[in-house]
C-alpha atoms as a PDB file:
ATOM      1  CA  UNK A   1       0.000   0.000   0.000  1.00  0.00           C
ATOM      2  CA  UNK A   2       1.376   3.493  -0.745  1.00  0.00           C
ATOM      3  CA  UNK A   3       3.842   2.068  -3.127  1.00  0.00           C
ATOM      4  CA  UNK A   4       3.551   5.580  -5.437  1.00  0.00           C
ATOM      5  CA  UNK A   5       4.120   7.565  -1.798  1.00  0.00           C
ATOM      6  CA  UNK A   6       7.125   5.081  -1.117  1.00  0.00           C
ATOM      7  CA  UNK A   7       8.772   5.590  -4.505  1.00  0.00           C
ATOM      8  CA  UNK A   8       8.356   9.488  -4.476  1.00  0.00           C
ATOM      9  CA  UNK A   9       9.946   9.678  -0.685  1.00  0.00           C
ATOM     10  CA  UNK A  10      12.917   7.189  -2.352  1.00  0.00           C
ATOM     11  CA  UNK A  11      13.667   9.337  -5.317  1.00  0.00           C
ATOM     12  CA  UNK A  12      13.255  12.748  -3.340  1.00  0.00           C
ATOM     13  CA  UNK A  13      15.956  11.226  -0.550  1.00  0.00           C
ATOM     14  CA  UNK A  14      18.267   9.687  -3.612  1.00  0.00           C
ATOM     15  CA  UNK A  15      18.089  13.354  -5.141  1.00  0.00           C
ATOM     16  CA  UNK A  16      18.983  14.911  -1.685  1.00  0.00           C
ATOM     17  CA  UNK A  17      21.925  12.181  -1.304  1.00  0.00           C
ATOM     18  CA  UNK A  18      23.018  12.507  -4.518  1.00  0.00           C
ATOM     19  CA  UNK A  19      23.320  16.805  -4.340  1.00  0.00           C
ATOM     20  CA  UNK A  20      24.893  16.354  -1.070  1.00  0.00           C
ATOM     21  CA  UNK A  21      27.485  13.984  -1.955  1.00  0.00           C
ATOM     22  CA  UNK A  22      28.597  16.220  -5.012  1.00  0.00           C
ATOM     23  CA  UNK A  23      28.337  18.814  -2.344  1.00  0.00           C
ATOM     24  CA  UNK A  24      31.126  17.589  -0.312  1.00  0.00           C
ATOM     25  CA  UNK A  25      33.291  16.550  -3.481  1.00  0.00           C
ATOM     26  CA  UNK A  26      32.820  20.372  -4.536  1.00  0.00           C
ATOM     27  CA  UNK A  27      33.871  21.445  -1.195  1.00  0.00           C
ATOM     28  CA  UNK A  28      36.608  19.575  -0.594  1.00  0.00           C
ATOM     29  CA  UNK A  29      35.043  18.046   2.540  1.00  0.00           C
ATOM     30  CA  UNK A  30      35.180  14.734   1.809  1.00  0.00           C
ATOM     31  CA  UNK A  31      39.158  13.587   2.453  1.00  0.00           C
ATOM     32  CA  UNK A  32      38.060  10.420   4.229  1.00  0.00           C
ATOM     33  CA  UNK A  33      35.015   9.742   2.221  1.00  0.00           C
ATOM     34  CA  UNK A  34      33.061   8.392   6.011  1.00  0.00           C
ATOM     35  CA  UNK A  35      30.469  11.028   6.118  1.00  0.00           C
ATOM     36  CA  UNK A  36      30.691  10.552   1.917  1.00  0.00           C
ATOM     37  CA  UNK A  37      29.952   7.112   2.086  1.00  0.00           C
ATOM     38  CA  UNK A  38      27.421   7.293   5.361  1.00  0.00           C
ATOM     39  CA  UNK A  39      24.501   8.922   4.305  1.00  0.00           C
ATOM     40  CA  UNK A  40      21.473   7.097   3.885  1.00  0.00           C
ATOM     41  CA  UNK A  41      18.130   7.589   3.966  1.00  0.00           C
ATOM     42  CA  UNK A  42      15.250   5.361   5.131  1.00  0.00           C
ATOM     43  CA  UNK A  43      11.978   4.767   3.914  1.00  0.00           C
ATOM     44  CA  UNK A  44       9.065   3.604   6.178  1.00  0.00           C
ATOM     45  CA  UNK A  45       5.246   3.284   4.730  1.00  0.00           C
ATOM     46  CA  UNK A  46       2.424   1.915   7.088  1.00  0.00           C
ATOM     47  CA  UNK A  47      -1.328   2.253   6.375  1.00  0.00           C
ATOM     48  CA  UNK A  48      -1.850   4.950   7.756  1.00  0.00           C
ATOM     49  CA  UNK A  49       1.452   6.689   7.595  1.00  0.00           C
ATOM     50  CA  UNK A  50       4.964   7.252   6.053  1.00  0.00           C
ATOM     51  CA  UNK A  51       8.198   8.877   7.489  1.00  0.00           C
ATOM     52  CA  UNK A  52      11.539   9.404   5.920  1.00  0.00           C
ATOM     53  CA  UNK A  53      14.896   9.798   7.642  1.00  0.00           C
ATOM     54  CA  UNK A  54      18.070  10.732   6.599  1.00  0.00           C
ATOM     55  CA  UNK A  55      21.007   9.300   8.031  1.00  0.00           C
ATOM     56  CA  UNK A  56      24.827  10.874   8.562  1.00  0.00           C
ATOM     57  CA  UNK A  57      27.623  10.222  10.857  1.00  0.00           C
ATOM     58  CA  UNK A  58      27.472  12.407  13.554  1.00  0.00           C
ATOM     59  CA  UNK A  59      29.968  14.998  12.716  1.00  0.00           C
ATOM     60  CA  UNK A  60      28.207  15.973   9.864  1.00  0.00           C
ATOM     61  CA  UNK A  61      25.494  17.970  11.413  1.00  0.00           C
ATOM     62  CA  UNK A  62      28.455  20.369  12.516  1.00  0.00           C
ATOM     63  CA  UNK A  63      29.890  20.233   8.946  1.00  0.00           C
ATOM     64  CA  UNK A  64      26.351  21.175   7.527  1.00  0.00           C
ATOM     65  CA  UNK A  65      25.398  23.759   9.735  1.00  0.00           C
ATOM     66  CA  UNK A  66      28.685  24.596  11.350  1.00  0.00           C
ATOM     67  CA  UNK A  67      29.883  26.089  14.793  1.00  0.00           C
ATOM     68  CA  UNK A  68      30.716  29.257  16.244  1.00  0.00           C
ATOM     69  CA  UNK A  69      34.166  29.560  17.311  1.00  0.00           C
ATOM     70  CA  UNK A  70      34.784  31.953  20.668  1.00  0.00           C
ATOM     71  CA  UNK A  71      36.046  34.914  18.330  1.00  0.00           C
ATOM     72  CA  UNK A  72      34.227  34.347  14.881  1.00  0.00           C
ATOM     73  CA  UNK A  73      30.293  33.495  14.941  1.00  0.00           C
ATOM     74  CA  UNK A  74      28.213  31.890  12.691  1.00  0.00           C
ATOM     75  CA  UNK A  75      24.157  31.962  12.260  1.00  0.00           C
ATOM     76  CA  UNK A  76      24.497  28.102  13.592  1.00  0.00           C
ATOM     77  CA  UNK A  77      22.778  26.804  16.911  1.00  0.00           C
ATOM     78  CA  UNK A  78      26.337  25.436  17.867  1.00  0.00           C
ATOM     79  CA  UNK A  79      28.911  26.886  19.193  1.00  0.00           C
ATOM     80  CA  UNK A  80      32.169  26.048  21.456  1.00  0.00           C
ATOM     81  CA  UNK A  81      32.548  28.253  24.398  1.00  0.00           C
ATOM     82  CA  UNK A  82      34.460  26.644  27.060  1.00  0.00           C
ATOM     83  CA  UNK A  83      36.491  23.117  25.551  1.00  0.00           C
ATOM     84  CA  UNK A  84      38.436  22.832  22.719  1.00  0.00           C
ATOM     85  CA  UNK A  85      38.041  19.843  20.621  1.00  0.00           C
ATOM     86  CA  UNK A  86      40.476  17.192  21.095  1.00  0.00           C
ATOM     87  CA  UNK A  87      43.925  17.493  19.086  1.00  0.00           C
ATOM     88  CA  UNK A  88      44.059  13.648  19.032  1.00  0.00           C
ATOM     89  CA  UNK A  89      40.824  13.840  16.254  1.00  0.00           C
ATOM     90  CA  UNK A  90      42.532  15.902  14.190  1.00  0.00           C
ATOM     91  CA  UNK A  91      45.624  13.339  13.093  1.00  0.00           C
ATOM     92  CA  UNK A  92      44.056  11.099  10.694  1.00  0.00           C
ATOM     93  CA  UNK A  93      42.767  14.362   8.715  1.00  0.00           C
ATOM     94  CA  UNK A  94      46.165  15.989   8.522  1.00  0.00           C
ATOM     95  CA  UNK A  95      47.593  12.890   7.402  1.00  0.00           C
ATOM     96  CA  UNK A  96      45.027  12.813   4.688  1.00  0.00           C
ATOM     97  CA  UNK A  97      45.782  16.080   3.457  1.00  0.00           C
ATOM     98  CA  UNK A  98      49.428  15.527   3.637  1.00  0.00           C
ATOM     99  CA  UNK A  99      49.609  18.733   6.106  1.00  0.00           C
ATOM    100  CA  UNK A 100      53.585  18.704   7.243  1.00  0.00           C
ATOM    101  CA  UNK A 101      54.560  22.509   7.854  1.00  0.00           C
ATOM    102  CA  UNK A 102      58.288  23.553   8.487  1.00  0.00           C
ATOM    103  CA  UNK A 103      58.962  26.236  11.535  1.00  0.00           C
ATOM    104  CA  UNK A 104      61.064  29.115  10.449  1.00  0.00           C
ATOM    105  CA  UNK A 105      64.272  27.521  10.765  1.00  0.00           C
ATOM    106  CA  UNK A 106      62.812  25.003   8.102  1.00  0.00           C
ATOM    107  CA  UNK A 107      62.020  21.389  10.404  1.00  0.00           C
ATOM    108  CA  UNK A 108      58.979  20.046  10.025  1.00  0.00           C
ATOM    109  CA  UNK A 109      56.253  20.968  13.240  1.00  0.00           C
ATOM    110  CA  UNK A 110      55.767  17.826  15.261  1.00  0.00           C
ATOM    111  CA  UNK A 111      52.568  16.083  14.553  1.00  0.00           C
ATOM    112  CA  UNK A 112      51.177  17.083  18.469  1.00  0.00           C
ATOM    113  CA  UNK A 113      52.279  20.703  18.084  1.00  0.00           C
ATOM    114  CA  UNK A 114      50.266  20.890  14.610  1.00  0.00           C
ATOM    115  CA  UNK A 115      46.802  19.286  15.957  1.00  0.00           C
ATOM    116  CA  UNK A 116      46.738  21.642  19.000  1.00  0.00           C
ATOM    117  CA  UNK A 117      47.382  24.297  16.713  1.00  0.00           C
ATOM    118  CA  UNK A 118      44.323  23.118  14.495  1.00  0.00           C
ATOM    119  CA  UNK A 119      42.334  22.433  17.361  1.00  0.00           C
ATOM    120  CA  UNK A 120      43.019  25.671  18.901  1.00  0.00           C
ATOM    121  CA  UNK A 121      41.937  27.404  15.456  1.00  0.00           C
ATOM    122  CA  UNK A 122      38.773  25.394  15.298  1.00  0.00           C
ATOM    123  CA  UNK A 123      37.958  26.518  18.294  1.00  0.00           C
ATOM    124  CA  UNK A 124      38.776  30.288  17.936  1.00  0.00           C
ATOM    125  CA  UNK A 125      37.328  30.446  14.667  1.00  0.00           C
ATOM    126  CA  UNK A 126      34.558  27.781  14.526  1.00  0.00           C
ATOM    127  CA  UNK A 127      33.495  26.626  11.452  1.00  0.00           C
ATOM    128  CA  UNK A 128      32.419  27.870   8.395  1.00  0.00           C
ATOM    129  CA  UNK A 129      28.474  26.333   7.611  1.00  0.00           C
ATOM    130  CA  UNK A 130      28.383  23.937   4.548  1.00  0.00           C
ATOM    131  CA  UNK A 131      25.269  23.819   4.144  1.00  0.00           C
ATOM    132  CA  UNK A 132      25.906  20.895   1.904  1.00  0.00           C
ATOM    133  CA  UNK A 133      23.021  18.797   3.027  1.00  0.00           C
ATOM    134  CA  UNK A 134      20.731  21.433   3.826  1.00  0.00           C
ATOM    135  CA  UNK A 135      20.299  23.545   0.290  1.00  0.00           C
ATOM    136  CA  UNK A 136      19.758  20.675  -1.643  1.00  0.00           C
ATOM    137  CA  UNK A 137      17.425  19.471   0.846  1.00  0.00           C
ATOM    138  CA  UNK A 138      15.428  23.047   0.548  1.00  0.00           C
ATOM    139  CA  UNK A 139      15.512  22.776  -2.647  1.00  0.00           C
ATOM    140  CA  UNK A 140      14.369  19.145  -3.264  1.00  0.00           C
ATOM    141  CA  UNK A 141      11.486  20.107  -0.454  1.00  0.00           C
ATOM    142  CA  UNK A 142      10.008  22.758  -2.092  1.00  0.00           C
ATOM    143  CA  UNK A 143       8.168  20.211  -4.476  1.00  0.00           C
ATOM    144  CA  UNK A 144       7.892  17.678  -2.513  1.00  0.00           C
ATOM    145  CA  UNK A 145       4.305  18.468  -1.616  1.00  0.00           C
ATOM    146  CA  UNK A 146       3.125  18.622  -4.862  1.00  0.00           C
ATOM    147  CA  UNK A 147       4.634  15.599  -5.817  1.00  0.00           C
ATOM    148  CA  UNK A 148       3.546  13.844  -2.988  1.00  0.00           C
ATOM    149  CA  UNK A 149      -0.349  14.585  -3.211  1.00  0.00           C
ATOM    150  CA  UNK A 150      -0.143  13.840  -6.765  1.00  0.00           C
ATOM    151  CA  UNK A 151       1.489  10.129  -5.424  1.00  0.00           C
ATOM    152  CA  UNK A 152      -1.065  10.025  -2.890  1.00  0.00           C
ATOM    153  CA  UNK A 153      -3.642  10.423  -5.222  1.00  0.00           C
ATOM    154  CA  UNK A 154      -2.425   7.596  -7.354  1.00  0.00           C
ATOM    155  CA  UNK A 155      -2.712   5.175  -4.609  1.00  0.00           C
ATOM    156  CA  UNK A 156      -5.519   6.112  -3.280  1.00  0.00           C
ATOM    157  CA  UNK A 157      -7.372   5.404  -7.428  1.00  0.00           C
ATOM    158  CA  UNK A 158      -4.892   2.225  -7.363  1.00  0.00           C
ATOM    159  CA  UNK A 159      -6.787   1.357  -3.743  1.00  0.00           C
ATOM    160  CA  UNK A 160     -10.152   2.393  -4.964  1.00  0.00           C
ATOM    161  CA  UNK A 161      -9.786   0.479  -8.398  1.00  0.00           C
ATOM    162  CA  UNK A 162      -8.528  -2.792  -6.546  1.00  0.00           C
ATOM    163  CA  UNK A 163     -11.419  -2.699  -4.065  1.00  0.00           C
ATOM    164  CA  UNK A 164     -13.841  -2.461  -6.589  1.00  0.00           C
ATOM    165  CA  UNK A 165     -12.543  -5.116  -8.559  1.00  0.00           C
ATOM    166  CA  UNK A 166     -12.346  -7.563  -5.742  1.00  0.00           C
ATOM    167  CA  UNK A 167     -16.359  -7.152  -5.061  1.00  0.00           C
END
């Protein structure tokens, strides 16, 4: 039942995947290809309702809407005030963008000395929204509706059609 409802909800979350993926290619946010490769939508139809989710790893909220840093501010509801994040998260992505700056005297900054430095940054200066998810979700959403009622309507002539036969 609701199998034209279903399919529009599947091919308005594959559009929204698909723009948000190329999103993050564009961007350059998408060195380890995890929050790439995580999202996901799912699809669940009852008889008497339908949901959709969309699924991300968790960081990707924050690289969507982004985060207020103590000096620079964003229109974002997160922000860091008091903790830094931890320089520890920061070594896989430096070694993934082959990040290896020299001090003045030309030796390469230790790998600790260069995530607190990041870290510190980050939290200073926040960061900048994305919005990778969230315009092509707008913009996917703004005919949904439409779309919808007109799949609605379909099943609901499918339903009528099939109970009609059946007497």
């Amino acid at each position: 039942m609701l199998s034209n409802v279903k399919d529009e909800l599947n091919r308005f979350a594959k559009y929204v995947i698909s723009q948000s993926r190329a999103n993050l290619t564009r961007q350059k946010k998408n060195s380890s290809k995890e929050l790439y490769n995580s999202l996901d939508s799912e699809v669940k139809v009852s008889a008497n309702s339908f949901s959709l989710s969309f699924l991300m790893a968790e960081y990707g909220v924050f690289q969507d809407k982004g985060i207020s840093g103590v000096k620079k501010k964003y229109n974002t509801k997160y922000a860091y005030t008091t903790k830094m994040p931890p320089p520890s998260k920061m070594d896989k992505w430096i070694v993934k963008k082959g990040i290896a700056p020299r001090d003045k005297d030309g030796k390469f900054i230790s790998r600790k000395s260069l995530q607190f430095m990041i870290a510190r940054s980050i939290f200073n200066n926040g960061i900048k929204p994305s919005l990778f998810f969230t315009k092509p979700f707008e913009k996917a959403f703004k005919g949904l509706n439409k779309d919808l009622v007109e799949a609605y309507k379909l099943d609901v002539e499918a339903l009528m059609k099939n109970s009609i036969n059946n007497k």
